[in-house]
N, C-alpha and C. Protein backbone atom coordinates (compact mmCIF):
# COMPACT_ATOMS: atom_id res chain seq x y z
N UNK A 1 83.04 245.33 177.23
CA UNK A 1 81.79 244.73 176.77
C UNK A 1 82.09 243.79 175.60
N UNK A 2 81.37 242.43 175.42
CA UNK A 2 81.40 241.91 174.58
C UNK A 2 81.10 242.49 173.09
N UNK A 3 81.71 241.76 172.04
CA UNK A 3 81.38 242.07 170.93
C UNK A 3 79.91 241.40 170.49
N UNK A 4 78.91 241.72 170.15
CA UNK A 4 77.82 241.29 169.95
C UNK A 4 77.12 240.73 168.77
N UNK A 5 77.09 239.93 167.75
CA UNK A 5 76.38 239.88 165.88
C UNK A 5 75.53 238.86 166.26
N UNK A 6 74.77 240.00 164.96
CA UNK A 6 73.66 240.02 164.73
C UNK A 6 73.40 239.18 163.51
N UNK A 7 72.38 237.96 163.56
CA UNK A 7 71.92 236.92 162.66
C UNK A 7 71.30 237.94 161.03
N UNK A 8 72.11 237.96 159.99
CA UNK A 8 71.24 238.62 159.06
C UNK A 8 70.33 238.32 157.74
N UNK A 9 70.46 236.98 157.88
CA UNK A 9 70.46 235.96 156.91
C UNK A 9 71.42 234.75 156.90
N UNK A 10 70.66 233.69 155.91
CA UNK A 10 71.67 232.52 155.84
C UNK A 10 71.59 231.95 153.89
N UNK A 11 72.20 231.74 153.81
CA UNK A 11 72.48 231.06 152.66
C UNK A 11 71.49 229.85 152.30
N UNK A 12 70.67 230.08 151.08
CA UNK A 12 69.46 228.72 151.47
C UNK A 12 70.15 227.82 150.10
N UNK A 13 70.61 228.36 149.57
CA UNK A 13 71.56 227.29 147.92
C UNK A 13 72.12 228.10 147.00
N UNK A 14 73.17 227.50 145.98
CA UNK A 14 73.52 227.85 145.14
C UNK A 14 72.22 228.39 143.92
N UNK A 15 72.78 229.23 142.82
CA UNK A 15 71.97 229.76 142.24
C UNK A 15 72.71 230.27 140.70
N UNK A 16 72.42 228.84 139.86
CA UNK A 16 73.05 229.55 138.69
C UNK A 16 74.54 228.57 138.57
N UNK A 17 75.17 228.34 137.61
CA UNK A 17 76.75 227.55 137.34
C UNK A 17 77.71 228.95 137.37
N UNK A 18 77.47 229.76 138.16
CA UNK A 18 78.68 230.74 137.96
C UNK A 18 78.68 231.20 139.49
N UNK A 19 78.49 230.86 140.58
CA UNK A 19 78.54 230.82 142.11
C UNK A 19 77.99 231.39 143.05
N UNK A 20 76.96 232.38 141.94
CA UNK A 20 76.53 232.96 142.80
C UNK A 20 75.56 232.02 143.80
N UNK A 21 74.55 232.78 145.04
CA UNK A 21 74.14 232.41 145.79
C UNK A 21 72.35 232.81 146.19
N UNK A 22 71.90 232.33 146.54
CA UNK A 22 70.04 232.61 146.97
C UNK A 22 70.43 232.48 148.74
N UNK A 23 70.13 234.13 148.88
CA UNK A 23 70.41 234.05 150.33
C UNK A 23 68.89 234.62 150.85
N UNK A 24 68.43 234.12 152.01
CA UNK A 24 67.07 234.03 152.59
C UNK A 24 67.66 235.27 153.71
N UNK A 25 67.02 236.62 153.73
CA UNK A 25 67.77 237.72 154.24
C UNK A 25 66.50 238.15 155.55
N UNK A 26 66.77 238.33 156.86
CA UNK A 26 66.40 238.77 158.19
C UNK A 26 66.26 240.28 157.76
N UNK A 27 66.49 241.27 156.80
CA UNK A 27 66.78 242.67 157.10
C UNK A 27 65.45 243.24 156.70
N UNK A 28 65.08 244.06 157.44
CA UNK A 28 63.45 245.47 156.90
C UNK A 28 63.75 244.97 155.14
N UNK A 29 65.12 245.40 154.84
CA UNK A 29 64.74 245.15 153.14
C UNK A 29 66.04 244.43 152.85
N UNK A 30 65.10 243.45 152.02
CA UNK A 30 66.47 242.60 151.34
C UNK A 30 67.69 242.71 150.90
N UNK A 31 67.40 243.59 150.28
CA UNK A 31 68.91 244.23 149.65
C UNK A 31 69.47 244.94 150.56
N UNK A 32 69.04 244.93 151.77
CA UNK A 32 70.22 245.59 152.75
C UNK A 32 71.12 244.52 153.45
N UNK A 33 70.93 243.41 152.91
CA UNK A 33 72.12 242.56 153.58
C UNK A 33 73.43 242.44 153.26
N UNK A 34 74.24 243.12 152.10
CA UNK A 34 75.05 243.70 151.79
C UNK A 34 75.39 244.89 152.31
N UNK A 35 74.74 245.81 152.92
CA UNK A 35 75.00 247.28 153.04
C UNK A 35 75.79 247.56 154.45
N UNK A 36 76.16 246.34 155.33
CA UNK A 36 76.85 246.51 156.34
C UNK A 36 78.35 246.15 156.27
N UNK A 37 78.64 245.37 155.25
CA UNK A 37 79.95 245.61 154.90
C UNK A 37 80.23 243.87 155.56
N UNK A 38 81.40 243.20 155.30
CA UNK A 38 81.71 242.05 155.15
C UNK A 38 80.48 241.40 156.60
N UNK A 39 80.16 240.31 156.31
CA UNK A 39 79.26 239.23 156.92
C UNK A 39 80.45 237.76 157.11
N UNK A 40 79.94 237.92 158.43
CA UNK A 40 81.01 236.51 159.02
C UNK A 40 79.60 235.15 159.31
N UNK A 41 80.46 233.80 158.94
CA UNK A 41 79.87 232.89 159.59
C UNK A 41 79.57 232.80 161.16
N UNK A 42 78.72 231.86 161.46
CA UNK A 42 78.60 232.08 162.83
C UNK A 42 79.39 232.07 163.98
N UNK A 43 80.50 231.28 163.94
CA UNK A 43 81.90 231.36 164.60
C UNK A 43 82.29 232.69 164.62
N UNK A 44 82.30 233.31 163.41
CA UNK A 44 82.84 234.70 163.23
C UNK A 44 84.34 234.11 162.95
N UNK A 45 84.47 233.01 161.98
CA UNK A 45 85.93 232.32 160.97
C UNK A 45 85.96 232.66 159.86
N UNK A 46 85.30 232.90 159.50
CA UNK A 46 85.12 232.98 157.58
C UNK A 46 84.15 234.18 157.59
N UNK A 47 84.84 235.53 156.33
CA UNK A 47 83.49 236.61 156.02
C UNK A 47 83.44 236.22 154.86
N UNK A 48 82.75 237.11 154.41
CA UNK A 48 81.93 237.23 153.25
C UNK A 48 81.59 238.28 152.63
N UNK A 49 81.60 238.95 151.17
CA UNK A 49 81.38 239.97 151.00
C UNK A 49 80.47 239.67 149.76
N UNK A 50 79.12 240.02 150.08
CA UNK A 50 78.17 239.96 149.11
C UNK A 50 77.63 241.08 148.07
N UNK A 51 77.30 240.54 146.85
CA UNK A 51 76.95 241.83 146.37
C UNK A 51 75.89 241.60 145.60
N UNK A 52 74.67 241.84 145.99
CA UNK A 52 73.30 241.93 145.61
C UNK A 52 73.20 241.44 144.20
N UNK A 53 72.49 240.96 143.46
CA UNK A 53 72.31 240.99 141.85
C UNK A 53 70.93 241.25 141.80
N UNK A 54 70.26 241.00 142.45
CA UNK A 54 68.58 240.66 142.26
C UNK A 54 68.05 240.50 143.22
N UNK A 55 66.68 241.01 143.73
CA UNK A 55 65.67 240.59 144.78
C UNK A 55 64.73 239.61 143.81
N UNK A 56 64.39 238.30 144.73
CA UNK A 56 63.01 237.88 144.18
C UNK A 56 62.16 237.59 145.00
N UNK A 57 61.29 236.86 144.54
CA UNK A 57 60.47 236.10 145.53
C UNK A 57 60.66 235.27 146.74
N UNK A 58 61.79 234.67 145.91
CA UNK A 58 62.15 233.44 146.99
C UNK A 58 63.68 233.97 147.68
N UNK A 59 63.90 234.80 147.19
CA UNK A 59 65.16 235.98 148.10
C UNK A 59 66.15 236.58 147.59
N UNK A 60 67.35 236.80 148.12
CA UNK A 60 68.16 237.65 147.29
C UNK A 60 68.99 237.10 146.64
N UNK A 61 69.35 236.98 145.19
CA UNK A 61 70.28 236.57 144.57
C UNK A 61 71.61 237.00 144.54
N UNK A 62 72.81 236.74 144.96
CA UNK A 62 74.10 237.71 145.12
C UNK A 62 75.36 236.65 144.78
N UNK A 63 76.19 237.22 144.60
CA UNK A 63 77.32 237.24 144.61
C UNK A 63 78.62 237.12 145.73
N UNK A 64 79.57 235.89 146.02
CA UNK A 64 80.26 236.37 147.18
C UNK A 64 81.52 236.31 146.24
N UNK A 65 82.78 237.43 146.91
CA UNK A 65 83.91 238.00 146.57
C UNK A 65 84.77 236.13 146.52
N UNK A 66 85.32 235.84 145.54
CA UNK A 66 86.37 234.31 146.10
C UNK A 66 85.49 233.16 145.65
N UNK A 67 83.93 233.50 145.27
CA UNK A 67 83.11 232.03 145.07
C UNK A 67 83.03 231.93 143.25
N UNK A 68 83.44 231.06 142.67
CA UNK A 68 83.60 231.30 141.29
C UNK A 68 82.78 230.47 140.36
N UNK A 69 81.74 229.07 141.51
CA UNK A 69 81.25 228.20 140.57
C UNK A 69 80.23 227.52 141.61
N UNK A 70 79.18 226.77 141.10
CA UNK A 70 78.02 226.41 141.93
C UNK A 70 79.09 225.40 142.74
N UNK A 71 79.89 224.96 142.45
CA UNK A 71 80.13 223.76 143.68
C UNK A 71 80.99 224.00 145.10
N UNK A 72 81.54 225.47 144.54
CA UNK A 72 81.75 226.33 145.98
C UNK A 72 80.61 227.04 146.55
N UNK A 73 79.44 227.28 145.56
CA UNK A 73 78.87 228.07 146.30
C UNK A 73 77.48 227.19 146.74
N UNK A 74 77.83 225.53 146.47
CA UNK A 74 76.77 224.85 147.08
C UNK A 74 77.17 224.54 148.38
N UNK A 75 78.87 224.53 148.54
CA UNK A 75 79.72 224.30 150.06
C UNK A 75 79.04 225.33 150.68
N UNK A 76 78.38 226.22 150.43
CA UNK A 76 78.11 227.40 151.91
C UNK A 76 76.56 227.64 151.98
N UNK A 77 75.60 226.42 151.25
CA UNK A 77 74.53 225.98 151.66
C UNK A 77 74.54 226.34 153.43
N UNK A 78 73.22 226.61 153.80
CA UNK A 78 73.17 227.10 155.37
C UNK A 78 73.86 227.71 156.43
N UNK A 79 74.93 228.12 155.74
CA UNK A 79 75.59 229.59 156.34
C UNK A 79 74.72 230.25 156.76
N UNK A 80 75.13 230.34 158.12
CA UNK A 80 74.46 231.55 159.11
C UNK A 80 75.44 233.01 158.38
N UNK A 81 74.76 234.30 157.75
CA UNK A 81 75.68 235.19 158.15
C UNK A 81 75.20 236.48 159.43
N UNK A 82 76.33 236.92 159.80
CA UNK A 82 76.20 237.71 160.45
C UNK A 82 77.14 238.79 160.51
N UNK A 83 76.63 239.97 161.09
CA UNK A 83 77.55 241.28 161.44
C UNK A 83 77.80 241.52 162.69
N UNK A 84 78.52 242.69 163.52
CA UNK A 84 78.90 243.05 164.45
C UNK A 84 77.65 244.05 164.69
N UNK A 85 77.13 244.14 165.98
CA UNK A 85 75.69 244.91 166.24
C UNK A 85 76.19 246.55 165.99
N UNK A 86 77.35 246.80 166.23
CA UNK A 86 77.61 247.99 166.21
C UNK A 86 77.44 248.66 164.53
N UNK A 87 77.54 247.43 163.98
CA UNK A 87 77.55 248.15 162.48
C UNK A 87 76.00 248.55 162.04
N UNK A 88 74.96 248.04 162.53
CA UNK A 88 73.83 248.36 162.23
C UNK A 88 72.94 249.67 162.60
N UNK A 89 72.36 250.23 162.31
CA UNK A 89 71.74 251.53 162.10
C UNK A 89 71.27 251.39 163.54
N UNK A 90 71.32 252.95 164.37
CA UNK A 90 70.90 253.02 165.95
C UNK A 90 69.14 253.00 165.32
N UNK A 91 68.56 252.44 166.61
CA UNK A 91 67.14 252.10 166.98
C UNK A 91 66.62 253.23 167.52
N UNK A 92 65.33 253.52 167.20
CA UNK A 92 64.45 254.64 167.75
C UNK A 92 63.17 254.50 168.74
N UNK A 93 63.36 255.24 169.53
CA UNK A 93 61.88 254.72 170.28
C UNK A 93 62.14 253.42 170.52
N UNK A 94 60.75 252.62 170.52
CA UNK A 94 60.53 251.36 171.07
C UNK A 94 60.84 250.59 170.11
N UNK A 95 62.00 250.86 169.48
CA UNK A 95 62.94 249.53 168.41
C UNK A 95 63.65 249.00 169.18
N UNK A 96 63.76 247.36 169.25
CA UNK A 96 64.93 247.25 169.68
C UNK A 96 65.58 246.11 168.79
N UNK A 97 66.97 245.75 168.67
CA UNK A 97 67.34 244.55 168.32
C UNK A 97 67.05 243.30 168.87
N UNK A 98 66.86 241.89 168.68
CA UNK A 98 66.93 241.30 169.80
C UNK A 98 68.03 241.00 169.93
N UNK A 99 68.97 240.42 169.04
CA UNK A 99 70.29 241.25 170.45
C UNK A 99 70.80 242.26 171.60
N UNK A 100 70.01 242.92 171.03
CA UNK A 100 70.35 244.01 172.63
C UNK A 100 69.27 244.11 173.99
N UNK A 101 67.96 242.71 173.62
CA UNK A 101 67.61 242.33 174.25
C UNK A 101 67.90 240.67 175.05
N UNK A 102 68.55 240.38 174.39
CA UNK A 102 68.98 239.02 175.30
C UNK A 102 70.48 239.14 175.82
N UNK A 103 69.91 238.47 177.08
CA UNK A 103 70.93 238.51 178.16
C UNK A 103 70.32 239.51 179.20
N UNK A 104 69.40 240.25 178.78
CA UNK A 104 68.98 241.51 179.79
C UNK A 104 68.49 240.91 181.45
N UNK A 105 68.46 241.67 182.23
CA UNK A 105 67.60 241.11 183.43
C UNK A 105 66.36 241.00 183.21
N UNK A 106 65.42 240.40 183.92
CA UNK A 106 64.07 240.66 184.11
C UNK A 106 64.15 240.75 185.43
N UNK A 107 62.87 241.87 185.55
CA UNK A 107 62.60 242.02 187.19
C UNK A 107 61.23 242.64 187.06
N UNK A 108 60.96 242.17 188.29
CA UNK A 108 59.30 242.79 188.63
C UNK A 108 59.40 244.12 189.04
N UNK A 109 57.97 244.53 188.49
CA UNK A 109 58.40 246.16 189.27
C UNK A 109 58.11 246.25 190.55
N UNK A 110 58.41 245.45 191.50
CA UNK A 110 59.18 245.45 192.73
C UNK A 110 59.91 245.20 193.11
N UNK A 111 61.30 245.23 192.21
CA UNK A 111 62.35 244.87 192.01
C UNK A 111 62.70 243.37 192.56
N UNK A 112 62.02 242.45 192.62
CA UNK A 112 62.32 241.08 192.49
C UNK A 112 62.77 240.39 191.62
N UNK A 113 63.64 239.89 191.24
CA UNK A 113 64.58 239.36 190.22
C UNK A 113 63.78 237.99 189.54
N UNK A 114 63.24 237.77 188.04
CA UNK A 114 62.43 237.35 187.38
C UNK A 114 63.01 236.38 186.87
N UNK A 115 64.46 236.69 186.01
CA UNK A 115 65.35 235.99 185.28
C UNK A 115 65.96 236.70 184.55
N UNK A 116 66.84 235.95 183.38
CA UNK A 116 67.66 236.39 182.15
C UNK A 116 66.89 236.19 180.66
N UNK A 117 66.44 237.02 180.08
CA UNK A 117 65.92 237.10 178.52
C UNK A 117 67.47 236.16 177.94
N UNK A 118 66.26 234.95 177.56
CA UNK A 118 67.39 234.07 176.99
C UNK A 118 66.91 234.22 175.13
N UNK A 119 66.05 234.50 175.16
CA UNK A 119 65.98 234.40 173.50
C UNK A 119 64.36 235.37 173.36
N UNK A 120 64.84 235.49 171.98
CA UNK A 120 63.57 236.64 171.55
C UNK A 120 62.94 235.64 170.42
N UNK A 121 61.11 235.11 170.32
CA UNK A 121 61.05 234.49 169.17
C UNK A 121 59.40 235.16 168.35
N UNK A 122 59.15 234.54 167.42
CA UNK A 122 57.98 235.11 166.91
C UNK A 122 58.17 234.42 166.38
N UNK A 123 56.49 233.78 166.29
CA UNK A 123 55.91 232.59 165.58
C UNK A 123 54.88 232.94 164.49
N UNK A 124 54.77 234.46 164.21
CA UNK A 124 53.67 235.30 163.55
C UNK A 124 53.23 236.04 164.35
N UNK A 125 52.66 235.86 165.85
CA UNK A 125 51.76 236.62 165.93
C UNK A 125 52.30 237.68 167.29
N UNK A 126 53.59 238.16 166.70
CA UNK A 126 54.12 239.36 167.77
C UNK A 126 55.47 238.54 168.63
N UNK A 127 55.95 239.27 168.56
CA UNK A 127 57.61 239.18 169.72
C UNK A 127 56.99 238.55 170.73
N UNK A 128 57.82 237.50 171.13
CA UNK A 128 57.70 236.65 172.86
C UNK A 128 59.16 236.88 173.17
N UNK A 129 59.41 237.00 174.16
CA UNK A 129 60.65 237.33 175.22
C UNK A 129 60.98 235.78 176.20
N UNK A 130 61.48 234.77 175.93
CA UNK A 130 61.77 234.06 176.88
C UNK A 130 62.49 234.03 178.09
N UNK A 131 62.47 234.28 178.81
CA UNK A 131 63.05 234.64 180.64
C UNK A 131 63.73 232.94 181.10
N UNK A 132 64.81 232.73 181.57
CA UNK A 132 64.97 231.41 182.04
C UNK A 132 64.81 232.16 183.48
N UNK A 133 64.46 231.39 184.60
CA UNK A 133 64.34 231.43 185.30
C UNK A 133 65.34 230.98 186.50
N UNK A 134 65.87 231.88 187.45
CA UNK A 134 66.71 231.23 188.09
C UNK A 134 66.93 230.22 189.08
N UNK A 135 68.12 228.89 189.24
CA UNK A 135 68.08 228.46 189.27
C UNK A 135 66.60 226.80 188.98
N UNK A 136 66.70 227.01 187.70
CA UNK A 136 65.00 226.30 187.01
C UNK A 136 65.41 225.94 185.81
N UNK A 137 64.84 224.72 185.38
CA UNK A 137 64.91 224.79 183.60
C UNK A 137 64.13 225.34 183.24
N UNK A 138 62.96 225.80 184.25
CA UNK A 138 61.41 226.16 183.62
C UNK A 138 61.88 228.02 182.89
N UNK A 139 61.41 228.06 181.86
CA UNK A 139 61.49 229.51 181.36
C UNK A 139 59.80 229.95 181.27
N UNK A 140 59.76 230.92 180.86
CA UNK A 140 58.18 231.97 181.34
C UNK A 140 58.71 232.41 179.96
N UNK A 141 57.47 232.51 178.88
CA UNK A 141 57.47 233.13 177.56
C UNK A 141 56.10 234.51 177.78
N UNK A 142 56.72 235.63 177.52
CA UNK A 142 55.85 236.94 177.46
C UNK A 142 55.75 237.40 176.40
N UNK A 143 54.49 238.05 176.17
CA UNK A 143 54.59 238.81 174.79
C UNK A 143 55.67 240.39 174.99
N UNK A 144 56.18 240.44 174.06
CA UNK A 144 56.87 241.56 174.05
C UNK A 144 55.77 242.78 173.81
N UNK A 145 54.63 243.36 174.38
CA UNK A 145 53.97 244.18 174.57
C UNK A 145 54.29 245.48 175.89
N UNK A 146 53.52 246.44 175.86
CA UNK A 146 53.70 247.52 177.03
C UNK A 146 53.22 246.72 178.14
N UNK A 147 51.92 245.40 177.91
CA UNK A 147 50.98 244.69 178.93
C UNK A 147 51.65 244.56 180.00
N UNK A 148 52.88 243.51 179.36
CA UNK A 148 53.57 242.58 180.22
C UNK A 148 55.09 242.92 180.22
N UNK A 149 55.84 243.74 179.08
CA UNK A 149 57.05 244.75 179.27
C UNK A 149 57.15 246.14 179.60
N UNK A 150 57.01 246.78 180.85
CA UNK A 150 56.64 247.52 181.36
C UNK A 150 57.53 248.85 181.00
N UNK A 151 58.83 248.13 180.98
CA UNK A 151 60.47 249.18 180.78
C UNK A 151 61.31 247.91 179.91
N UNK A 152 61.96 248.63 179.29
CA UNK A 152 63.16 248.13 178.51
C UNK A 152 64.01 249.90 178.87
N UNK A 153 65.81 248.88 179.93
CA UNK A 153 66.70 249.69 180.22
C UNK A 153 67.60 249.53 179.49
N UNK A 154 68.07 249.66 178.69
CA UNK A 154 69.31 248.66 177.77
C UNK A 154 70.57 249.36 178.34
N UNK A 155 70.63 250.72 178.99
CA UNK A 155 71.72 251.38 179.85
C UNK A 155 72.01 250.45 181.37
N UNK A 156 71.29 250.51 182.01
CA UNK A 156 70.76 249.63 183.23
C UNK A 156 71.10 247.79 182.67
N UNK A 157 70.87 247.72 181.64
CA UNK A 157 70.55 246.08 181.53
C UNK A 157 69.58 245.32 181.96
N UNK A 158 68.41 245.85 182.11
CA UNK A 158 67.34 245.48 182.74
C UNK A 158 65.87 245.18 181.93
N UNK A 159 64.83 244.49 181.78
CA UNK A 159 63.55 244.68 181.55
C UNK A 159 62.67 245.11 182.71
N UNK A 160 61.48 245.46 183.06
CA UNK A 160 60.53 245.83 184.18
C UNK A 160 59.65 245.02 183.38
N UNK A 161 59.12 243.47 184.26
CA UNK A 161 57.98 243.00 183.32
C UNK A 161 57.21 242.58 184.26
N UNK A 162 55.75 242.55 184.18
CA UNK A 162 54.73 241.98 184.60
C UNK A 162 54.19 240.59 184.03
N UNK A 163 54.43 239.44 185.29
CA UNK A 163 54.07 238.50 184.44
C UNK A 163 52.71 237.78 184.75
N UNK A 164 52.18 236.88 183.94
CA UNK A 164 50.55 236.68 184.21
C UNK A 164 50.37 236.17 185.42
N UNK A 165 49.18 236.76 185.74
CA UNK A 165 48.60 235.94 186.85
C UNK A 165 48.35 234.22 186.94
């Protein structure tokens, strides 16, 4: 099986003449974007090892291991970071990552083949599941609800979805 990471934040600017960084953090809580242990760019070429100083408003203030002055730490302006999915805390119930939802099948529950969950997005108002459709550019966007996601198999690799009339 592939190795899988997970988007956890990105770097939005330098912060301060001593290198640290203002990182805009994806996690339940901010200060947990440190707590998984080194963060790679999106290639997965370069990690990173951050170390919290401050939560604010506008996000987390930290520290990376090697960055010593704002003009290295303005070079890693929009850094994607990320981890390996395995390092993150197992999901309960109806949690899921959306990593461990894309790539899944979709299928009707008559087992007719729907498509591939190409991306998971939210615009505010609840999880959408995008499906590309096979052979199609056209993709089908669902709410990630019980309505229209009937089953999530993540053993199987599968969704069971109902899509609108």
């Amino acid at each position: 099986m592939r190795q899988r990471r997970v988007l956890l934040g990105h770097i939005a600017g330098a912060h301060g003449i001593k290198g640290d960084v203002l990182v805009n953090t994806y996690t339940g809580e901010p200060q947990n974007i440190a707590a998984y242990g080194p963060l790679s760019d999106e290639k997965g070429q370069r990690t990173f090892t951050l170390r919290v100083r401050r939560v604010t408003a506008k996000g987390v203030i930290a520290s990376i291991d090697g960055i010593e002055d704002r003009t290295a730490a303005e070079a890693l302006k929009g850094t994607r970071l990320h981890v390996e999915r395995d390092k993150l805390p197992r999901t309960t119930g109806d949690e899921y990552y959306h990593a461990d939802l894309v790539g899944l099948s979709a299928v009707a529950s008559d087992g007719t083949p729907v498509g591939t969950v190409s991306a998971v997005h939210n615009f505010g108002a609840g999880d959408l599941i995008e499906i590309a459709r096979p052979g199609s550019r056209r993709t089908e966007l669902l709410p990630f609800t019980e309505a229209f996601v009937l089953e999530v198999d993540l053993d199987c690799g599968r969704l069971i979805v109902k899509l609108p009339e």
